[in-house]
C-alpha atoms as a PDB file:
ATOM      1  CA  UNK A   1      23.641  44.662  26.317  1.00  0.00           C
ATOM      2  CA  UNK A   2      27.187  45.244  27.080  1.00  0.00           C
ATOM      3  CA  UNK A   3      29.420  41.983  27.511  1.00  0.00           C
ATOM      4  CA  UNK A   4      32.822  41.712  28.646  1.00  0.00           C
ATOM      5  CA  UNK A   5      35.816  39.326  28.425  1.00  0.00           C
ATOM      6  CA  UNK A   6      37.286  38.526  32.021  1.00  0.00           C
ATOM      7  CA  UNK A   7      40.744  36.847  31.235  1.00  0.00           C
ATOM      8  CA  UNK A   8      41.886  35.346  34.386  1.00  0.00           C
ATOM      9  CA  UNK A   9      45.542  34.906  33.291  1.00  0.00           C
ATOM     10  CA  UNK A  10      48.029  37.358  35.128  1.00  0.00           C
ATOM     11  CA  UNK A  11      46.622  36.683  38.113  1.00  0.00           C
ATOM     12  CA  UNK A  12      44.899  34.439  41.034  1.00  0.00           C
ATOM     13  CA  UNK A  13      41.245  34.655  42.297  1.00  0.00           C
ATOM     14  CA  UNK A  14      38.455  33.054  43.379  1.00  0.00           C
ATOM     15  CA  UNK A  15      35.080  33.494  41.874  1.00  0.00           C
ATOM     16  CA  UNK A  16      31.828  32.933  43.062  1.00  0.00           C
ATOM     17  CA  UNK A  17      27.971  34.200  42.461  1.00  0.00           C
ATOM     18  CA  UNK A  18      26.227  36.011  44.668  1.00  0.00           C
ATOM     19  CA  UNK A  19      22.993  37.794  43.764  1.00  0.00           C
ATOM     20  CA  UNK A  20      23.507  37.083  40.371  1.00  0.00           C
ATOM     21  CA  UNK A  21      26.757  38.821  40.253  1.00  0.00           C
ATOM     22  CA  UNK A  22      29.846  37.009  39.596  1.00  0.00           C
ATOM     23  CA  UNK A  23      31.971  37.937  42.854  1.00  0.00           C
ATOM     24  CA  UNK A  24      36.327  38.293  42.055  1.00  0.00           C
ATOM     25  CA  UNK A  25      38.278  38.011  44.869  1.00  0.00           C
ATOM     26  CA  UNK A  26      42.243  38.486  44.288  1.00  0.00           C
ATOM     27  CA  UNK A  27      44.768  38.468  47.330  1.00  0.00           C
ATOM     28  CA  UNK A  28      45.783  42.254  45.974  1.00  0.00           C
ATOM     29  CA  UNK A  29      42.595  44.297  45.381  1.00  0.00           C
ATOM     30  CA  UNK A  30      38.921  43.505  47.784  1.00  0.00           C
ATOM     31  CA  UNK A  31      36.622  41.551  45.877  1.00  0.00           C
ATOM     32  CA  UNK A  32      34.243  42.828  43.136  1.00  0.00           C
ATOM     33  CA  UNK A  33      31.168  41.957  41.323  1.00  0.00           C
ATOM     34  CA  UNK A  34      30.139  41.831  37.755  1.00  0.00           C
ATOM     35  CA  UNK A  35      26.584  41.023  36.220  1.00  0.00           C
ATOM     36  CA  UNK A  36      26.348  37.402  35.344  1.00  0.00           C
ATOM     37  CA  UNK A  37      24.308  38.632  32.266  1.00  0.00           C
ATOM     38  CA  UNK A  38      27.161  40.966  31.126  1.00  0.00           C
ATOM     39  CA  UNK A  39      29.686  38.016  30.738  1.00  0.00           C
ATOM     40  CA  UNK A  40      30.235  36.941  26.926  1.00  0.00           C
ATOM     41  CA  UNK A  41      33.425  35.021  27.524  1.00  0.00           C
ATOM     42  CA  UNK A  42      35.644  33.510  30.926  1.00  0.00           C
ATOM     43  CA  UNK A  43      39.008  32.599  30.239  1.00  0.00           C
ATOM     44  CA  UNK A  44      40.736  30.467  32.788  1.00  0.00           C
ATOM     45  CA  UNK A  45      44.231  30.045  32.441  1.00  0.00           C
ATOM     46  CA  UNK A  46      45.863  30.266  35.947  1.00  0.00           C
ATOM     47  CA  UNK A  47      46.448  27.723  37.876  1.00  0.00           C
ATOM     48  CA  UNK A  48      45.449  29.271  41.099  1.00  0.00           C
ATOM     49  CA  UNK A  49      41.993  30.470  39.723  1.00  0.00           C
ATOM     50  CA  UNK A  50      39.575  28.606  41.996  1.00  0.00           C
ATOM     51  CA  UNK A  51      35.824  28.575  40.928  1.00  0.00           C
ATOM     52  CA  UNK A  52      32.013  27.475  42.273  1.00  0.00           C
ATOM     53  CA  UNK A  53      30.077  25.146  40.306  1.00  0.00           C
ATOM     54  CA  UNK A  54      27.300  27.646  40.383  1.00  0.00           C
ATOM     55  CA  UNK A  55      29.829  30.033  38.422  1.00  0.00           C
ATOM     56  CA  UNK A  56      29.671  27.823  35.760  1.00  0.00           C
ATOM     57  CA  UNK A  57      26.100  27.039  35.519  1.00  0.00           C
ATOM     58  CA  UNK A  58      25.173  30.857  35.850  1.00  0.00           C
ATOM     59  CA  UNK A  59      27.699  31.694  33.116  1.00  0.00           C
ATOM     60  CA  UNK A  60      26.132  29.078  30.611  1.00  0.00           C
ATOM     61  CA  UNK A  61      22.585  29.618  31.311  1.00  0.00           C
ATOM     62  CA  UNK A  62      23.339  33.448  30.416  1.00  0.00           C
ATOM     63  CA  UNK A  63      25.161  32.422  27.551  1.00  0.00           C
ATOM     64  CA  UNK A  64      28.014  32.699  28.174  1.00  0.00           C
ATOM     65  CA  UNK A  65      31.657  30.544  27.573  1.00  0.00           C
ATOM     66  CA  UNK A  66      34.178  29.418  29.479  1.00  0.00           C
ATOM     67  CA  UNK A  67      37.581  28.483  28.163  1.00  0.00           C
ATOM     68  CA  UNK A  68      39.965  26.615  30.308  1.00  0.00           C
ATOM     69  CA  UNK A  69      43.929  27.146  29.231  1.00  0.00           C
ATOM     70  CA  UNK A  70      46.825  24.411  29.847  1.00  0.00           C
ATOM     71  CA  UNK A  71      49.712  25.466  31.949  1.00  0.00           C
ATOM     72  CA  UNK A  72      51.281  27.070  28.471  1.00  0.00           C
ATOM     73  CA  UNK A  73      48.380  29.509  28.374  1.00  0.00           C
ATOM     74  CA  UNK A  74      46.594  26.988  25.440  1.00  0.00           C
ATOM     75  CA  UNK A  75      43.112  26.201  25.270  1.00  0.00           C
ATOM     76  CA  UNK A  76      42.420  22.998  26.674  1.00  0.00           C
ATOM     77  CA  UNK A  77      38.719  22.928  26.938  1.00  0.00           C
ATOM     78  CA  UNK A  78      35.665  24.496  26.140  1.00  0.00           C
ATOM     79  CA  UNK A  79      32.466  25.076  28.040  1.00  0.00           C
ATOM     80  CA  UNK A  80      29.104  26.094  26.024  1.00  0.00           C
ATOM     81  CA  UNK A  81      25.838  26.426  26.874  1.00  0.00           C
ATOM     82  CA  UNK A  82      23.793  23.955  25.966  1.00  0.00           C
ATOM     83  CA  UNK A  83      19.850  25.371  27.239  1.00  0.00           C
ATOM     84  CA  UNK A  84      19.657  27.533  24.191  1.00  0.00           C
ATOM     85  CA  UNK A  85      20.781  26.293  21.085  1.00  0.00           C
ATOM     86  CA  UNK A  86      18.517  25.511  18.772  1.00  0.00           C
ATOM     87  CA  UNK A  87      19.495  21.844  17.936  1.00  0.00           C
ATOM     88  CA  UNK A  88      18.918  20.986  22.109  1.00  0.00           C
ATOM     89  CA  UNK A  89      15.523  22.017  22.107  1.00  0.00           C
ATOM     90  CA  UNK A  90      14.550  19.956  18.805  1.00  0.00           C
END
Protein backbone atom coordinates (compact mmCIF):
# COMPACT_ATOMS: atom_id res chain seq x y z
CA UNK A 1 0.00 0.00 0.00
CA UNK A 2 1.46 3.26 -0.88
CA UNK A 3 1.10 6.11 1.87
CA UNK A 4 1.88 9.61 1.61
CA UNK A 5 2.74 12.61 3.84
CA UNK A 6 0.42 15.72 3.02
CA UNK A 7 2.21 18.69 4.85
CA UNK A 8 -0.18 21.48 4.85
CA UNK A 9 2.40 24.19 5.69
CA UNK A 10 3.15 26.62 2.68
CA UNK A 11 -0.14 26.96 2.02
CA UNK A 12 -4.10 27.35 2.81
CA UNK A 13 -6.90 24.77 2.10
CA UNK A 14 -9.76 23.25 3.11
CA UNK A 15 -10.18 19.56 3.37
CA UNK A 16 -12.99 17.46 3.39
CA UNK A 17 -14.06 13.59 2.53
CA UNK A 18 -16.02 12.72 -0.04
CA UNK A 19 -16.35 9.13 -1.24
CA UNK A 20 -13.71 8.15 0.85
CA UNK A 21 -11.30 10.48 -0.69
CA UNK A 22 -9.85 13.22 1.20
CA UNK A 23 -10.94 16.35 -1.04
CA UNK A 24 -7.94 19.62 -1.05
CA UNK A 25 -9.21 22.67 -2.01
CA UNK A 26 -6.53 25.68 -2.22
CA UNK A 27 -7.59 29.26 -3.52
CA UNK A 28 -4.64 28.64 -6.37
CA UNK A 29 -5.09 25.18 -7.94
CA UNK A 30 -9.15 23.33 -8.23
CA UNK A 31 -9.56 20.92 -5.63
CA UNK A 32 -8.21 17.32 -5.60
CA UNK A 33 -8.71 14.04 -4.02
CA UNK A 34 -6.53 11.53 -2.37
CA UNK A 35 -7.47 7.95 -0.96
CA UNK A 36 -8.23 8.16 2.69
CA UNK A 37 -6.45 4.71 2.91
CA UNK A 38 -3.24 6.09 1.26
CA UNK A 39 -2.70 8.73 4.08
CA UNK A 40 0.14 7.67 6.68
CA UNK A 41 0.64 11.12 8.14
CA UNK A 42 -1.40 14.94 8.03
CA UNK A 43 0.54 17.70 9.13
CA UNK A 44 -1.31 20.85 9.95
CA UNK A 45 0.62 23.78 10.46
CA UNK A 46 -1.17 26.76 8.75
CA UNK A 47 -3.29 28.73 10.22
CA UNK A 48 -5.74 29.02 7.45
CA UNK A 49 -6.03 25.16 6.98
CA UNK A 50 -9.72 24.57 7.71
CA UNK A 51 -10.85 20.87 8.22
CA UNK A 52 -14.26 18.48 8.67
CA UNK A 53 -14.58 16.44 11.62
CA UNK A 54 -15.17 13.53 9.35
CA UNK A 55 -11.48 14.24 8.01
CA UNK A 56 -10.30 13.37 11.15
CA UNK A 57 -12.24 10.38 11.98
CA UNK A 58 -11.60 8.88 8.40
CA UNK A 59 -7.87 9.57 8.79
CA UNK A 60 -7.69 7.66 12.24
CA UNK A 61 -9.87 4.83 11.47
CA UNK A 62 -7.40 4.19 8.39
CA UNK A 63 -4.61 4.65 10.53
CA UNK A 64 -3.51 7.32 9.99
CA UNK A 65 -1.94 10.64 12.17
CA UNK A 66 -2.52 13.94 12.36
CA UNK A 67 -0.08 16.45 13.75
CA UNK A 68 -1.18 19.91 14.50
CA UNK A 69 1.90 22.68 14.46
CA UNK A 70 1.93 26.06 16.65
CA UNK A 71 2.18 29.27 14.77
CA UNK A 72 6.26 28.63 14.80
CA UNK A 73 5.72 25.55 12.66
CA UNK A 74 6.16 23.23 16.20
CA UNK A 75 4.20 20.35 17.01
CA UNK A 76 1.59 21.14 19.31
CA UNK A 77 -0.55 18.11 19.28
CA UNK A 78 -0.95 14.77 18.23
CA UNK A 79 -3.86 12.79 16.91
CA UNK A 80 -3.67 8.74 16.88
CA UNK A 81 -5.90 6.27 16.23
CA UNK A 82 -7.15 4.66 18.87
CA UNK A 83 -9.67 1.55 17.07
CA UNK A 84 -6.62 -0.52 16.42
CA UNK A 85 -4.08 -0.72 18.86
CA UNK A 86 -3.75 -3.56 20.57
CA UNK A 87 -3.92 -2.28 24.24
CA UNK A 88 -7.76 -0.64 23.23
CA UNK A 89 -9.15 -3.78 22.33
CA UNK A 90 -7.84 -5.68 25.61
Amino acid sequence: MIEHILDLTQRSARLSVRYGQLVVETPDQPAWTLPVQELAVLILANPQVSLTQPVLAALTEAGGVCIICDGACRPAGLLLPLVQHHVQTE
